[in-house]
Protein backbone atom coordinates (compact mmCIF):
# COMPACT_ATOMS: atom_id res chain seq x y z
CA UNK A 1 8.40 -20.41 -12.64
CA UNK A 2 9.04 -17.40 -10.35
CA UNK A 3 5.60 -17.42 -7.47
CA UNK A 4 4.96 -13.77 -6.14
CA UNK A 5 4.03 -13.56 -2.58
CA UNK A 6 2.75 -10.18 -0.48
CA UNK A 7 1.62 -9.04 2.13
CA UNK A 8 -2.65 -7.43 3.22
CA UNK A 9 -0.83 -3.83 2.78
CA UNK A 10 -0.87 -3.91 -0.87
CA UNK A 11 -4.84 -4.04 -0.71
CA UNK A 12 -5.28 -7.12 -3.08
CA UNK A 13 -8.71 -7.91 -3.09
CA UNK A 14 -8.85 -12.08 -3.97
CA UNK A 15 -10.24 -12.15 -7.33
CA UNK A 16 -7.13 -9.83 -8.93
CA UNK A 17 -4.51 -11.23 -6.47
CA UNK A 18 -5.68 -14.94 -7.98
CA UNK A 19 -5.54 -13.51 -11.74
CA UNK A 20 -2.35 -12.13 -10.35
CA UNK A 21 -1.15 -15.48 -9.13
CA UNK A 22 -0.17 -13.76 -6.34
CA UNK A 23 0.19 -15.39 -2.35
CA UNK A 24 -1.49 -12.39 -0.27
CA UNK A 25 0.07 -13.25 3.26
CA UNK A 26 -2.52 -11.07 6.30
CA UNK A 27 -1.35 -8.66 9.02
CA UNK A 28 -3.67 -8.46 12.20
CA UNK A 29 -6.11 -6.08 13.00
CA UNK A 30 -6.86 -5.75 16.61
CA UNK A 31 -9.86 -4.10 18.71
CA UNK A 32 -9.70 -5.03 22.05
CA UNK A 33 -9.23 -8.50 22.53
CA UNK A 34 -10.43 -9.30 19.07
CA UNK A 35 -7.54 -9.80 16.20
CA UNK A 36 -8.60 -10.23 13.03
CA UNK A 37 -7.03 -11.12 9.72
CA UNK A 38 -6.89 -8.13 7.34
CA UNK A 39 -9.07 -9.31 4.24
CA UNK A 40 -9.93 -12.50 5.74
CA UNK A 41 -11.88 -12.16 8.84
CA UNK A 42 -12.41 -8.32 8.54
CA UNK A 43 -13.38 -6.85 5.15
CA UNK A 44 -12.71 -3.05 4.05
CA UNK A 45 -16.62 -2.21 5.06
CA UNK A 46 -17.22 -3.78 8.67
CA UNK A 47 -13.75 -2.34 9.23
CA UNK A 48 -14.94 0.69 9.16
CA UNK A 49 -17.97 0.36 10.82
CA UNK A 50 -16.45 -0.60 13.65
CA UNK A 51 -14.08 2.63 13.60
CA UNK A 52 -16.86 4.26 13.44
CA UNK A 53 -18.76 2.49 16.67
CA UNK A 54 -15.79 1.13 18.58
CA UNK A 55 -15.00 3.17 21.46
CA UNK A 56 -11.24 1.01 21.05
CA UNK A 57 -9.02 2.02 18.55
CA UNK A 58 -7.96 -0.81 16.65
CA UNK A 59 -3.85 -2.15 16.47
CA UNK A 60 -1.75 -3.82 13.79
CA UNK A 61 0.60 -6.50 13.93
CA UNK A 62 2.78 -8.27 11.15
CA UNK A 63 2.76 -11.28 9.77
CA UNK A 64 4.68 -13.76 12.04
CA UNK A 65 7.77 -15.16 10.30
CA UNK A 66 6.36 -18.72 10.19
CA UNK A 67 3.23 -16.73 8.43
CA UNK A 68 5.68 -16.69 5.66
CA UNK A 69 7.52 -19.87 5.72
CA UNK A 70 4.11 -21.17 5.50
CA UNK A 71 3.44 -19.61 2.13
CA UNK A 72 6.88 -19.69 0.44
CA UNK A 73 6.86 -23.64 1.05
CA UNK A 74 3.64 -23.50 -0.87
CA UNK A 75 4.48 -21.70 -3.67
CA UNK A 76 7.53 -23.34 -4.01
CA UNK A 77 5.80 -26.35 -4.60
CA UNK A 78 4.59 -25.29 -7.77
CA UNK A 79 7.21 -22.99 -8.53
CA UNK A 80 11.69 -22.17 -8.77
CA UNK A 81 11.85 -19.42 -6.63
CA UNK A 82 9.76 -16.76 -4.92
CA UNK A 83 9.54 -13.22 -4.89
CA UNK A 84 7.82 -11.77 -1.73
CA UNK A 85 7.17 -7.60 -2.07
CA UNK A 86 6.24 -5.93 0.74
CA UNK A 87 5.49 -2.80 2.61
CA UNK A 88 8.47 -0.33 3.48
CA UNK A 89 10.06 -1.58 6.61
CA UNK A 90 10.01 2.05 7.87
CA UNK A 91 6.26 1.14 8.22
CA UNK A 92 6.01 -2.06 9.51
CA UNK A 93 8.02 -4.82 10.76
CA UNK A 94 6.87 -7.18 7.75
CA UNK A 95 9.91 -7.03 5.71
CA UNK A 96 11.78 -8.36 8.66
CA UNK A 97 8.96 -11.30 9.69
CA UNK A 98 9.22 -12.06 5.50
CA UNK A 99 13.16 -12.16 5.81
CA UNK A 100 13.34 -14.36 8.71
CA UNK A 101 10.61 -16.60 7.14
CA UNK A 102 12.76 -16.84 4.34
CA UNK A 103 16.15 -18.14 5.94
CA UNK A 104 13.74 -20.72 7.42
CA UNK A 105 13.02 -22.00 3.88
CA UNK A 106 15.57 -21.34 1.21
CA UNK A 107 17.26 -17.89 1.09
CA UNK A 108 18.50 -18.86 -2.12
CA UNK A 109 15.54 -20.02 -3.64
CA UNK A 110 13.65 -16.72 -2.08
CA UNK A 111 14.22 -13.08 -2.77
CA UNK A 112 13.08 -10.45 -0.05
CA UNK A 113 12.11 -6.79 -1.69
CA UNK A 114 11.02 -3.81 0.30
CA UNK A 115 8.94 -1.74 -1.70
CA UNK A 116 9.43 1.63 0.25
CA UNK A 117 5.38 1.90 -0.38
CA UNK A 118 1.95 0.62 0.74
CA UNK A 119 -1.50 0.16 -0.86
CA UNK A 120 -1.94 1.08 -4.28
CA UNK A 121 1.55 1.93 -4.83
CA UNK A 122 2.64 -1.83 -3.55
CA UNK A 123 0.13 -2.81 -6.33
CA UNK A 124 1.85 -0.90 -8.81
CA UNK A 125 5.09 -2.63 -8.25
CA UNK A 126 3.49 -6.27 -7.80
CA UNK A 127 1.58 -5.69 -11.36
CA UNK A 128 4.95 -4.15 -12.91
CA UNK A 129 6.71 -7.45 -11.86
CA UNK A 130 4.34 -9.65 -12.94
CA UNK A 131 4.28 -8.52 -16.49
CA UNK A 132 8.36 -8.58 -16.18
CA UNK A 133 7.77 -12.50 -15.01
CA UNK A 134 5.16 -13.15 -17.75
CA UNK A 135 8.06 -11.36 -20.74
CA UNK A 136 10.55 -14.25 -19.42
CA UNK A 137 13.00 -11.74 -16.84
CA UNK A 138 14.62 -14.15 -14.56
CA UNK A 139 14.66 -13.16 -11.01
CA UNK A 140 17.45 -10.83 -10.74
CA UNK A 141 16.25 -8.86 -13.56
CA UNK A 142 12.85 -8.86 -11.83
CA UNK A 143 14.32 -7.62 -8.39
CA UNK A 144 16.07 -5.28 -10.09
CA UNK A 145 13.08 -3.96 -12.03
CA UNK A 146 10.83 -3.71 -8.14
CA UNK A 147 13.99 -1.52 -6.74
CA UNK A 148 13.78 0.85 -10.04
CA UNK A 149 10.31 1.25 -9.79
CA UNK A 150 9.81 1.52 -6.01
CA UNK A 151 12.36 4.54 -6.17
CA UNK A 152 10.19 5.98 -8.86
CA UNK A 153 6.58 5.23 -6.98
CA UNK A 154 5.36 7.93 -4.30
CA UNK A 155 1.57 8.34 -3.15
CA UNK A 156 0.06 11.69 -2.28
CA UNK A 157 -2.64 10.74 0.69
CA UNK A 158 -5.22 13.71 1.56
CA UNK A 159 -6.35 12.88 5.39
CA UNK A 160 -9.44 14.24 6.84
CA UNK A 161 -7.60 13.96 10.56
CA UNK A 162 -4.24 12.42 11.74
CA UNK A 163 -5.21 11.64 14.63
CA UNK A 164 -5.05 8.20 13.61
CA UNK A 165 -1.63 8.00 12.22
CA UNK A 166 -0.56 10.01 15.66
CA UNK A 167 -2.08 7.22 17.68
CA UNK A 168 -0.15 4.35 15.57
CA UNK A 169 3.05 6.44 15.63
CA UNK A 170 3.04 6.19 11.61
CA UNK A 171 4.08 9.55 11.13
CA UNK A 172 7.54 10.09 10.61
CA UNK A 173 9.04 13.68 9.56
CA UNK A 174 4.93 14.99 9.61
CA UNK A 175 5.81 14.35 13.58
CA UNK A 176 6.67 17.96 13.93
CA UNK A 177 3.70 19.30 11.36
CA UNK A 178 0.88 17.86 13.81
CA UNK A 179 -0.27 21.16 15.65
CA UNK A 180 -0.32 23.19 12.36
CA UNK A 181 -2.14 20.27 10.57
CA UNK A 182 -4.85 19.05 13.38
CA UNK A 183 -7.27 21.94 12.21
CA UNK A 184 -7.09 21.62 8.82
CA UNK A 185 -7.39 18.41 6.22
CA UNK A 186 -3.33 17.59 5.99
CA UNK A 187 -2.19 16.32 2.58
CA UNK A 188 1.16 13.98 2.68
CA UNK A 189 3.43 12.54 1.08
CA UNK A 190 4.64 8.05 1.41
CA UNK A 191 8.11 8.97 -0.26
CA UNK A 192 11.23 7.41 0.23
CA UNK A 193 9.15 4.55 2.10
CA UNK A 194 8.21 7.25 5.00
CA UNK A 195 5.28 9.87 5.13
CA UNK A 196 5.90 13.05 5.10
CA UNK A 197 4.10 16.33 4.98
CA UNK A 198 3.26 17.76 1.87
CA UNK A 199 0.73 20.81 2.45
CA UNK A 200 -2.57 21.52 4.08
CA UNK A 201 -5.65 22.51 2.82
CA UNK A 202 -9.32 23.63 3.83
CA UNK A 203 -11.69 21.28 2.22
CA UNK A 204 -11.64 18.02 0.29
CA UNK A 205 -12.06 19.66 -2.71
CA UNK A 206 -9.06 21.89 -2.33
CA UNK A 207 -7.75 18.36 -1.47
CA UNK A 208 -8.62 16.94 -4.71
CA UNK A 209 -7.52 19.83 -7.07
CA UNK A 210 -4.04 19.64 -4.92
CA UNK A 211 -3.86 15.63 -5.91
CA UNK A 212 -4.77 16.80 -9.40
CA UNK A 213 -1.58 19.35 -9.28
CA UNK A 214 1.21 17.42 -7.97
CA UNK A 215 0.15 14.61 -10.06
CA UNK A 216 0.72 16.91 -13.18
CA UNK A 217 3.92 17.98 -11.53
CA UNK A 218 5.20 14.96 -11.29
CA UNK A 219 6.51 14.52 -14.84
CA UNK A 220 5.71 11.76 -16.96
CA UNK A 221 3.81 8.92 -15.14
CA UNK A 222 4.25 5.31 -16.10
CA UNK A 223 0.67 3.97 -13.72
CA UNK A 224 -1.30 5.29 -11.15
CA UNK A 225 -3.60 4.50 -9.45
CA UNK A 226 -6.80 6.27 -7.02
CA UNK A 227 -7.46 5.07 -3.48
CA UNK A 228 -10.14 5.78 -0.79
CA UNK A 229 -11.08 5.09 2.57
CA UNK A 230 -15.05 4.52 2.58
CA UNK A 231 -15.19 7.35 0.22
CA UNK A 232 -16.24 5.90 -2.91
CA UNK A 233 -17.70 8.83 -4.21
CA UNK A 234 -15.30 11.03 -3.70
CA UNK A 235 -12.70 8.73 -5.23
CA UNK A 236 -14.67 8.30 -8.40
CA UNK A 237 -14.52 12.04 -8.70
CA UNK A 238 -10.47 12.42 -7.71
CA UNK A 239 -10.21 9.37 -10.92
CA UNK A 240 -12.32 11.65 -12.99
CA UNK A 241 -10.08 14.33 -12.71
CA UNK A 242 -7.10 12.10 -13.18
CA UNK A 243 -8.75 10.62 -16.47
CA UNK A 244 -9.04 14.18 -17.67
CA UNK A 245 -5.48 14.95 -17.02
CA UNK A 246 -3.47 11.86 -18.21
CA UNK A 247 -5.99 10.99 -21.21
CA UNK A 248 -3.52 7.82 -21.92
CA UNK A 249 -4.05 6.47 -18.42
CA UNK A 250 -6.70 4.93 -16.51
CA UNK A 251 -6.15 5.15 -13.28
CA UNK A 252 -7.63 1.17 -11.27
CA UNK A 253 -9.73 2.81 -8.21
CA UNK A 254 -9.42 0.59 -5.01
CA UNK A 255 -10.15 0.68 -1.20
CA UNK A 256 -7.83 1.51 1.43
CA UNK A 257 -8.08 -1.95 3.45
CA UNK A 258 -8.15 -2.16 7.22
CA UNK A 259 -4.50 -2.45 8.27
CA UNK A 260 -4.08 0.31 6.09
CA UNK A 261 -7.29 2.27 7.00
CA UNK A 262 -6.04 2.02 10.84
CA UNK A 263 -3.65 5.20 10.05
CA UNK A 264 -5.69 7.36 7.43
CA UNK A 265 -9.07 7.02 9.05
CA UNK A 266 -12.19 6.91 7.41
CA UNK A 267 -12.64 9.53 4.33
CA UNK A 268 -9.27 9.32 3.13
CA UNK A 269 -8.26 9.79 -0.53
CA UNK A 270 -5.23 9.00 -2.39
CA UNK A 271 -2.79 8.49 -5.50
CA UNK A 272 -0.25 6.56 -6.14
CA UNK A 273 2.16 7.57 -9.14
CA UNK A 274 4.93 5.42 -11.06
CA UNK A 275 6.90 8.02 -13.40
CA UNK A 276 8.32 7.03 -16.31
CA UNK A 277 12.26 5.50 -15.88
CA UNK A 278 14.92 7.95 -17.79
C-alpha cells in the first residue's frame, strides 16, 4: 500500500485528511515567543483573532527534518512506500526538511514531490493522487500523475493588503508591483510554484467578478476549488458564482489556515484551478 504524507500548507482539516488516509505533518506559527503548531495548537479562527489583536506579527517555520522521519517511519509501518506532497519549495523550505527526512529513512522506499502550489491547490493534487492510489497506479505512475497535474494547477488569490506577504518576503516577481498595488485590493497569481501579479482592482466585488473571469479563461478545468481567509461569506458568494459558471463542477469551499493566512491576511479570497490534461 502506497501512505500519503503532507504538510499544514495544504489546509487539511482532520476529519477529510483521515478519510483521506493522509499523514498531515505541521509547520510553526510564531507570535512572539509563542510557536504554535498550525492546525494543532492554533486553529484557522483564534489565528485570526490574534492577527487581529496582536501588536506582533506572527512567523513561520518548516517542519524539521526529523518532523518527517517521524511520520514516514509510521506510515511505513502499515504501508510499501510513501508519498509525501508538499508546498513549492520557492515558498518554503519544507520540501527540503521532507527530503532530508527522507534519506534518514528509506529514499527508496519514499518519494519526495513538490507541488509548485499551496492550500487548496495542494489539496487538489493530494485528492487527484489518492484516487490514482485507490485505481491500483503504482508509485511511479502516481508521481508522475502529481508532476502533470501540479504543472496544470494555478490559484488566483484576491488580497485585501500585501502588507503581509511584504513582511514574510513571500512575494516574488509582485516584488516590484508593491507601490502600484498598496492602494488598491491586488489580485495574484501562485503559478509556476511562485506568486505573481495578476491585476488590481477597487473593491472585492470587482475582485470576485475578476476570479469569475480568469477562471472562465482558463480553458477546461478538471477541479477547483474556493478558499477564504475569515471571509466565509464572501467565499460562499465567489463558489456561487463558480457553480453558475462550471454547472458540472462543485467547487469544496475551505479556509485559508494559519501558516497560510500569515501572508494573505485576513479577508482573503481565492481559487484554485486544475485544467483538463491534453
Amino acid at each position: 500500500m502506497i501512505r500519503l504524507v503532507t504538510d499544514s500548507t495544504s489546509d487539511l482539516l482532520a476529519p477529510r485528511a483521515l478519510a483521506l488516509g493522509v499523514t498531515v505533518v505541521p509547520l510553526t506559527v510564531r507570535f512572539g515567543a509563542e510557536d504554535f503548531r498550525d492546525g494543532i495548537d492554533l486553529g484557522a479562527a483564534d489565528f485570526y483573532a490574534r492577527l487581529t489583536d496582536s501588536s506582533v506579527s506572527p512567523t513561520t517555520s518548516q517542519p524539521s527534518p526529523q518532523a518527517f522521519a517521524d511520520a514516514y517511519r509510521d506510515a511505513l509501518r502499515s504501508g510499501d512506500a510513501v508519498i509525501s506532497v508538499h508546498i513549492s519549495h520557492k515558498l518554503s523550505g519544507t520540501v527540503q526538511s521532507a527530503t532530508l527526512g527522507a534519506r534518514e529513512v528509506d529514499e527508496a522506499r519514499v518519494h519526495v514531490a513538490d507541488s509548485g502550489s499551496a492550500s487548496a491547490g495542494l489539496q487538489l493534487i493530494i485528492e487527484a493522487a489518492r484516487r490514482d492510489i485507490d485505481a491500483g497506479l503504482d508509485v511511479a505512475a502516481v508521481v508522475a500523475g502529481i508532476a502533470d497535474r501540479s504543472s496544470r494547477t494555478r490559484i488566483y488569490v484576491l488580497l485585501d493588503t500585501l502588507v503581509h506577504l511584504q513582511r514574510g518576503g513571500r512575494i516574488g516577481r509582485a516584488q516590484a508591483a508593491i507601490g502600484g498595488m498598496l492602494k488598491v485590493k491586488p489580485l495574484l497569481c501562485l503559478r509556476d510554484g511562485e506568486v505573481q501579479p495578476e491585476s488590481k482592482v477597487r473593491s472585492r466585488q470587482q475582485g470576485i467578478d475578476a476570479l469569475v473571469g480568469l477562471a472562465k479563461g482558463a480553458g477546461a478545468v478538471e477541479a477547483m476549488a474556493v478558499m477564504h481567509a475569515d471571509a466565509p461569506e464572501h467565499g460562499e458568494r465567489l463558489r456561487g458564482r463558480l457553480r453558475e459558471a462550471f454547472p458540472g463542477l462543485d467547487p469544496a469551499l475551505g479556509e485559508l489556515g494559519p501558516v497560510v493566512g500569515t501572508y494573505t491576511g485576513s479577508g482573503a479570497l481565492g481559487v484554485a484551478l486544475m485544467t483538463a490534461a491534453g
